[in-house]
Protein backbone atom coordinates (compact mmCIF):
# COMPACT_ATOMS: atom_id res chain seq x y z
CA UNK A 1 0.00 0.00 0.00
CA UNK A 2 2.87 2.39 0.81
CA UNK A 3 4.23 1.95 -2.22
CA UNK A 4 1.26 2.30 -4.49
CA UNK A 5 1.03 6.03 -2.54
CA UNK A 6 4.43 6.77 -3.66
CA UNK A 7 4.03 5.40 -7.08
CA UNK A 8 0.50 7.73 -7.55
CA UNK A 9 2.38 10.83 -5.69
CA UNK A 10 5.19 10.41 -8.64
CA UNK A 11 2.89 9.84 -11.55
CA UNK A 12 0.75 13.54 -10.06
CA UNK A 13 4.36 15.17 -9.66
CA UNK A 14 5.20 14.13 -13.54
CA UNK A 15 2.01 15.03 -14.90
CA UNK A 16 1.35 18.65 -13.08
CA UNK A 17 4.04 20.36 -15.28
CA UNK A 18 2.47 18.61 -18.42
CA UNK A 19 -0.87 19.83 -17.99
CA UNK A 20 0.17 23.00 -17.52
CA UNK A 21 2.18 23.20 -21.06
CA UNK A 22 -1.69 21.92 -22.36
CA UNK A 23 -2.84 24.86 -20.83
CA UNK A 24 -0.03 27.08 -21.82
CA UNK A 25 -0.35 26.05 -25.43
CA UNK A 26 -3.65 26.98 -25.95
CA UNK A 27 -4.88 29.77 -28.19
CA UNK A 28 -6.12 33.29 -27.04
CA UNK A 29 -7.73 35.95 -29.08
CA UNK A 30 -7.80 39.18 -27.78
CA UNK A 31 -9.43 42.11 -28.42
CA UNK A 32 -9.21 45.31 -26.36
CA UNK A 33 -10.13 48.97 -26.65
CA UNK A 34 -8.10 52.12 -26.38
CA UNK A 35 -10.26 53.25 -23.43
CA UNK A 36 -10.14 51.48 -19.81
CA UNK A 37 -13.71 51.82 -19.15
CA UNK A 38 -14.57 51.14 -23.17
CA UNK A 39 -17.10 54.24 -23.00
CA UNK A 40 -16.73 56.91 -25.70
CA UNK A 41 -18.76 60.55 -26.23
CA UNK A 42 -20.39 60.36 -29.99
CA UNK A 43 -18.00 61.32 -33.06
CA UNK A 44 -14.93 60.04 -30.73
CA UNK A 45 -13.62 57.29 -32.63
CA UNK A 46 -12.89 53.89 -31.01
CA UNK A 47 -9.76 51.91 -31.22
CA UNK A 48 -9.83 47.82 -31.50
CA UNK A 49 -6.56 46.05 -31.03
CA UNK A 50 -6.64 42.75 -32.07
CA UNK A 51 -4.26 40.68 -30.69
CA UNK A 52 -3.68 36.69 -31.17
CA UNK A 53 -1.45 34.60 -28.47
CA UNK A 54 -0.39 30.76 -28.18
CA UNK A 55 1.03 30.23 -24.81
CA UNK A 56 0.62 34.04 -23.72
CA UNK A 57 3.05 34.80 -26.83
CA UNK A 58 2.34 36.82 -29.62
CA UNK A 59 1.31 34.54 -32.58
CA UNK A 60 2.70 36.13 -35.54
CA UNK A 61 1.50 35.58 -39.17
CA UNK A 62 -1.84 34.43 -37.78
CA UNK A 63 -4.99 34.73 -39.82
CA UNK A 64 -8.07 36.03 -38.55
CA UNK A 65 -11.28 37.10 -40.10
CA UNK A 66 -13.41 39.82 -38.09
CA UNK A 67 -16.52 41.97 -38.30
CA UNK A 68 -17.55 45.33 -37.12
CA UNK A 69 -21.46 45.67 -36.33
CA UNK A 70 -22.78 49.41 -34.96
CA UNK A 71 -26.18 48.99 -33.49
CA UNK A 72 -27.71 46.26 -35.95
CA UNK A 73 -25.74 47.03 -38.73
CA UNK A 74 -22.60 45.71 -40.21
CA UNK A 75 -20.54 48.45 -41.29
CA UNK A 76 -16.83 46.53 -41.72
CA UNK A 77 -16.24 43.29 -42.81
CA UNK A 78 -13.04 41.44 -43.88
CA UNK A 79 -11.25 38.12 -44.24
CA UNK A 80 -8.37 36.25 -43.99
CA UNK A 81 -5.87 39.12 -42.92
CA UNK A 82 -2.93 38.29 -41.96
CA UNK A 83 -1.55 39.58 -38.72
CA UNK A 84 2.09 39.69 -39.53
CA UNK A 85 3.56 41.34 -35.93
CA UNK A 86 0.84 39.21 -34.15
CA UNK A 87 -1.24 42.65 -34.06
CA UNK A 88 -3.79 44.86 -35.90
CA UNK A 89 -5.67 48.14 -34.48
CA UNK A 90 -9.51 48.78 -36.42
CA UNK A 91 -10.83 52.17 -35.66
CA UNK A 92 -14.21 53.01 -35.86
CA UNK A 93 -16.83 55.36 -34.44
CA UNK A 94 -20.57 56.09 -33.95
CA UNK A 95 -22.50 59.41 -33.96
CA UNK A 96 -25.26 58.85 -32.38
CA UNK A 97 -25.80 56.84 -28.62
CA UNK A 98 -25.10 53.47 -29.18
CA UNK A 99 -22.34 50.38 -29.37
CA UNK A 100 -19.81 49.12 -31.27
CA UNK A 101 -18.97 45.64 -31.37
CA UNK A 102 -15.71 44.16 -32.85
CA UNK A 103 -16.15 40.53 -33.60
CA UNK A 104 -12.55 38.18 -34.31
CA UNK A 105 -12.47 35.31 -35.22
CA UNK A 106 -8.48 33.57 -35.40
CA UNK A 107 -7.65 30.63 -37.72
CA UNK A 108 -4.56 28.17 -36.46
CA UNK A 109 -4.07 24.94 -37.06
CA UNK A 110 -7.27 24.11 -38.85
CA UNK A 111 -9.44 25.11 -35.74
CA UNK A 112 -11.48 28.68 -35.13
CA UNK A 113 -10.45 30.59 -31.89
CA UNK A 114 -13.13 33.77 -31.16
CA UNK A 115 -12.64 37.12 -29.41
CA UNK A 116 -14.15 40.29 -28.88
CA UNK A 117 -14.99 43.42 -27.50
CA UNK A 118 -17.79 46.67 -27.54
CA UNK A 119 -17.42 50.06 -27.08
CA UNK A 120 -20.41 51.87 -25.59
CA UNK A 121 -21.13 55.72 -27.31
CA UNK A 122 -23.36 57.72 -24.41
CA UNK A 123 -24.89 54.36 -23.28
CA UNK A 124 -27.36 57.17 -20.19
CA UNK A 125 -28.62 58.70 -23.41
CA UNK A 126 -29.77 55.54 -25.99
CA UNK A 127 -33.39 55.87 -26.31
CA UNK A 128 -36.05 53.69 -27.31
CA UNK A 129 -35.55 52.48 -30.74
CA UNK A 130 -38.56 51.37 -32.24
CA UNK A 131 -41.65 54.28 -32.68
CA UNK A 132 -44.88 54.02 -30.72
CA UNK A 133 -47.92 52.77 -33.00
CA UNK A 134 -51.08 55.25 -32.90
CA UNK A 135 -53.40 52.57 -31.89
CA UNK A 136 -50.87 51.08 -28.80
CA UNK A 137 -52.66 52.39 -26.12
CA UNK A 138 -56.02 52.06 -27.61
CA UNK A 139 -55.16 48.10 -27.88
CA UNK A 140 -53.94 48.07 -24.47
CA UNK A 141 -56.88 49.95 -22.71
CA UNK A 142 -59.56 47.58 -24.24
CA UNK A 143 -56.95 44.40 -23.73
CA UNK A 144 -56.90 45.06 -20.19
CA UNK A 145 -60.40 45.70 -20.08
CA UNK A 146 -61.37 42.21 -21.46
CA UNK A 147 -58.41 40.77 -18.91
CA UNK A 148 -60.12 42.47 -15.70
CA UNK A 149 -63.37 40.71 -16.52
CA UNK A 150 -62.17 36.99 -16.49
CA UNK A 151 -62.35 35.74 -12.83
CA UNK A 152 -58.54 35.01 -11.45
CA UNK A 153 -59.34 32.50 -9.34
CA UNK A 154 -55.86 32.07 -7.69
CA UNK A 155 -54.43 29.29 -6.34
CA UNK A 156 -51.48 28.36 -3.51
CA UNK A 157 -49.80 25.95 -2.52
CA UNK A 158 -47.09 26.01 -0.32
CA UNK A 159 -43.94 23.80 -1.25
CA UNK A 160 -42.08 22.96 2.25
CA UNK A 161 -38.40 21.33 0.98
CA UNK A 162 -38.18 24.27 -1.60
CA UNK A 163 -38.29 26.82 1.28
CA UNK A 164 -35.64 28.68 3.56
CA UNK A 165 -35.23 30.00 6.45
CA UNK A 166 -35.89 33.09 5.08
CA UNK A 167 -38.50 32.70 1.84
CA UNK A 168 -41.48 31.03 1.65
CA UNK A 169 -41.65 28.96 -1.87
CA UNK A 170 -45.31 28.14 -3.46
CA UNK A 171 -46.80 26.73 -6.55
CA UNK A 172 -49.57 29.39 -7.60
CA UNK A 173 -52.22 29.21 -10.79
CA UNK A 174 -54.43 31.17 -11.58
CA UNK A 175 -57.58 31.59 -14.21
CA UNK A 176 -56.14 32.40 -18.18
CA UNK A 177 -57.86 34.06 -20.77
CA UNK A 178 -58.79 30.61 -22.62
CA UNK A 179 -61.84 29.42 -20.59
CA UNK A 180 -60.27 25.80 -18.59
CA UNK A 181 -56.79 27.26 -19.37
CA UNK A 182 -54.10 28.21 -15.76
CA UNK A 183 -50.74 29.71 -15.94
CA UNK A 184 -48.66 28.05 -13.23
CA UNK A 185 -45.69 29.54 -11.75
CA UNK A 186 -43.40 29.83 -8.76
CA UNK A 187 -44.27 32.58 -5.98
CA UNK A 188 -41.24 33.10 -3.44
CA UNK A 189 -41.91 35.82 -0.32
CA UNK A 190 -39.97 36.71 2.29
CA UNK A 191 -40.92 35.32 5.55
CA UNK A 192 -40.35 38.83 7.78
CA UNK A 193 -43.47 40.44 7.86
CA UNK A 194 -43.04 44.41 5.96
CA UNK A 195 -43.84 45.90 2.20
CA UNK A 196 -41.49 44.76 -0.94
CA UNK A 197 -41.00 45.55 -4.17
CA UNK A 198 -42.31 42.64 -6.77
CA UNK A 199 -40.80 41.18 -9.24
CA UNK A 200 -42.48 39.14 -12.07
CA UNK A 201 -39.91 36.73 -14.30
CA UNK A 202 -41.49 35.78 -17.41
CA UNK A 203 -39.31 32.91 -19.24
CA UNK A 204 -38.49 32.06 -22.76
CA UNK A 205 -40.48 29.09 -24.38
CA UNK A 206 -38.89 25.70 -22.50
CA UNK A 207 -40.58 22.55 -21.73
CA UNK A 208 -39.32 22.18 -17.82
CA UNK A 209 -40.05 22.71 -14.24
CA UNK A 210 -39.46 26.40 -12.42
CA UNK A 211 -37.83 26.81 -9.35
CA UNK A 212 -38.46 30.16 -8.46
CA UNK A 213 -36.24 33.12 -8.26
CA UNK A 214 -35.62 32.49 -4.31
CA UNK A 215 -32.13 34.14 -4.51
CA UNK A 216 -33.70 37.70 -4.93
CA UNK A 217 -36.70 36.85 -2.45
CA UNK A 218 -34.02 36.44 0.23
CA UNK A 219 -32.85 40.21 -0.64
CA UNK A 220 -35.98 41.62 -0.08
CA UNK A 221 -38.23 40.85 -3.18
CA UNK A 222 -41.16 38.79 -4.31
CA UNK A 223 -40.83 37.14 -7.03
CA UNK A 224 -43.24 35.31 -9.30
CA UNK A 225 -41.60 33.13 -12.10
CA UNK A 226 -44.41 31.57 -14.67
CA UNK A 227 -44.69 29.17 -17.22
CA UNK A 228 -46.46 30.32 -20.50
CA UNK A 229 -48.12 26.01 -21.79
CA UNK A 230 -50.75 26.23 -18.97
CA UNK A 231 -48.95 23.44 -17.24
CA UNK A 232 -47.59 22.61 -14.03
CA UNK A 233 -44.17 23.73 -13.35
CA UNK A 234 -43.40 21.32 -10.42
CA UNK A 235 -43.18 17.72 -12.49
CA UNK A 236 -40.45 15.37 -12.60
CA UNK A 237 -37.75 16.00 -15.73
CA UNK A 238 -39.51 12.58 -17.39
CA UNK A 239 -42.89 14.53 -17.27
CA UNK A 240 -41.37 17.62 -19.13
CA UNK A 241 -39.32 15.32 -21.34
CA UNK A 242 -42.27 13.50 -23.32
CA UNK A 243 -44.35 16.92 -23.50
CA UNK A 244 -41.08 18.17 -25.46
CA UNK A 245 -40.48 15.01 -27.44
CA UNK A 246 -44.59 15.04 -28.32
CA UNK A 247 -47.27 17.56 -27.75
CA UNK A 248 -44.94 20.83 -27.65
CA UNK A 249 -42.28 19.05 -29.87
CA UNK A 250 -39.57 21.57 -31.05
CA UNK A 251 -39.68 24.18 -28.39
CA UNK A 252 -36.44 24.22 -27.99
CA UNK A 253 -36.02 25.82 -30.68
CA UNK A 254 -38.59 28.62 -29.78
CA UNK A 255 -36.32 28.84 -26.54
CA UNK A 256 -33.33 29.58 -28.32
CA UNK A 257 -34.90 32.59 -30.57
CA UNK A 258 -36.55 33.88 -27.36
CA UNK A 259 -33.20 33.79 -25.53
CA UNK A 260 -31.09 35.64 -28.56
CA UNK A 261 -34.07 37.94 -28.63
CA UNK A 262 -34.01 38.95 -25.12
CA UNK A 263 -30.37 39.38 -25.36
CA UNK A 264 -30.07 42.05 -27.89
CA UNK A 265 -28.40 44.08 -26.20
CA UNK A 266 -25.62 41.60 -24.52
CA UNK A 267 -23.28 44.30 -24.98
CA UNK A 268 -20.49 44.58 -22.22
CA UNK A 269 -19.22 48.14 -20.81
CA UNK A 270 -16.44 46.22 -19.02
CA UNK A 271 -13.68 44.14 -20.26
């Protein structure tokens, strides 16, 4: 036995510094703006280093392909350039509040290596980008109207091993606009009596069970996460796993869209 401890304690102390050349060897693609805090005022133009490395060393003669997109629109585009000190600067610039987003994309070896970075142009003053329609509140007035007059109906139920010692977790329902239709959904409130703000989390398309945003409850909040199929959100995986594979077939997909749609705007300030 003493000796099999040795032997392992030799093979660990041969193989540390040879997973860490792996690691050392493996490709980086960098991309990094001429501002710290990678905010610019409008007209200021915006420098993008591009920068590839293979084991923290510049890679010289690398070839990369990238893409410069301001707002929803591709203004720069270009491939196979060769980076022939390891390093190229793009410049651009917006004028109007907005981002910038440089998009690389590094070709060694046969494999694709990705990097990149955004500049934000008076981020406090972007506005709202699409134009209010003339009937909007019109529809919303008599939508709400028609809402107000379906009985809720709410239901609770309480769900003891999902709770803390400082939220209280529950499954609640409640009446939908289809006549024999519920929305179900997770309800999480703080146990110590007082007023909080609410929070409602509506999710993207996914056939699964909800857990409830208890993190944020225990901050202060309530929180109410629904489901949109008028099912139960507290079934086993195997329940969730035939609806997907039969009645709501392909909503995975419909997940995906929903989640690139609600992440427009995935645009980092920050390195």
């Amino acid at each position: 036995m003493r000796r099999e401890i040795i032997l392992l304690l030799l093979i660990a102390l041969i193989c540390s510094p040879i997973s860490s050349q792996i690691r050392g060897n493996e490709i980086r693609v960098s991309v990094s703006l001429n501002h710290d805090n990678w905010q610019y005022k409008t007209g200021e133009s915006c420098k993008f280093t591009i920068s590839v490395y293979k084991a923290e060393n510049l890679l010289k003669d690398a070839v990369i392909d990238y893409t410069i997109q301001q707002e929803t629109n591709t203004s720069e585009k270009r491939d196979n350039i060769v980076l022939k000190d390891g390093t190229a600067v793009v410049n651009s610039k917006l004028n109007k509040p907005g981002f910038v987003r440089c998009e690389v994309t590094a070709h060694v070896n046969g494999y694709d290596y990705k990097g990149s970075a955004t500049a934000g142009y008076n981020v406090e003053k972007i506005g709202p980008c699409a134009e209010m329609p003339e009937d909007f509140m019109t529809y919303w007035e008599s939508a709400l109207s028609e809402a107000r007059k379906i009985p809720i109906e709410p239901k609770m139920e309480i769900i003891p091993s999902s709770c803390t010692d400082k939220v209280n977790v529950y499954q609640v329902s409640f009446q939908n606009i289809r006549p024999g239709s519920r929305t179900y959904g997770i309800l999480c409130i703080p146990k110590k009596e007082g007023k909080y703000p609410a929070l409602l989390r509506v999710p993207g398309a996914g056939v699964r069970a909800y857990y409830g945003d208890i993190e944020t409850a225990s901050k202060g909040a309530i929180t109410l996460e629904i489901g949109i199929h008028g099912i139960p959100v507290t079934m086993s995986n195997d329940y969730y796993d035939k609806l997907a594979q039969g009645a709501l077939t392909d909503i995975g997909i419909l997940t995906w869209q929903t989640e690139m749609n609600s992440t427009i705007k995935e645009f980092l300030l920050e390195p």
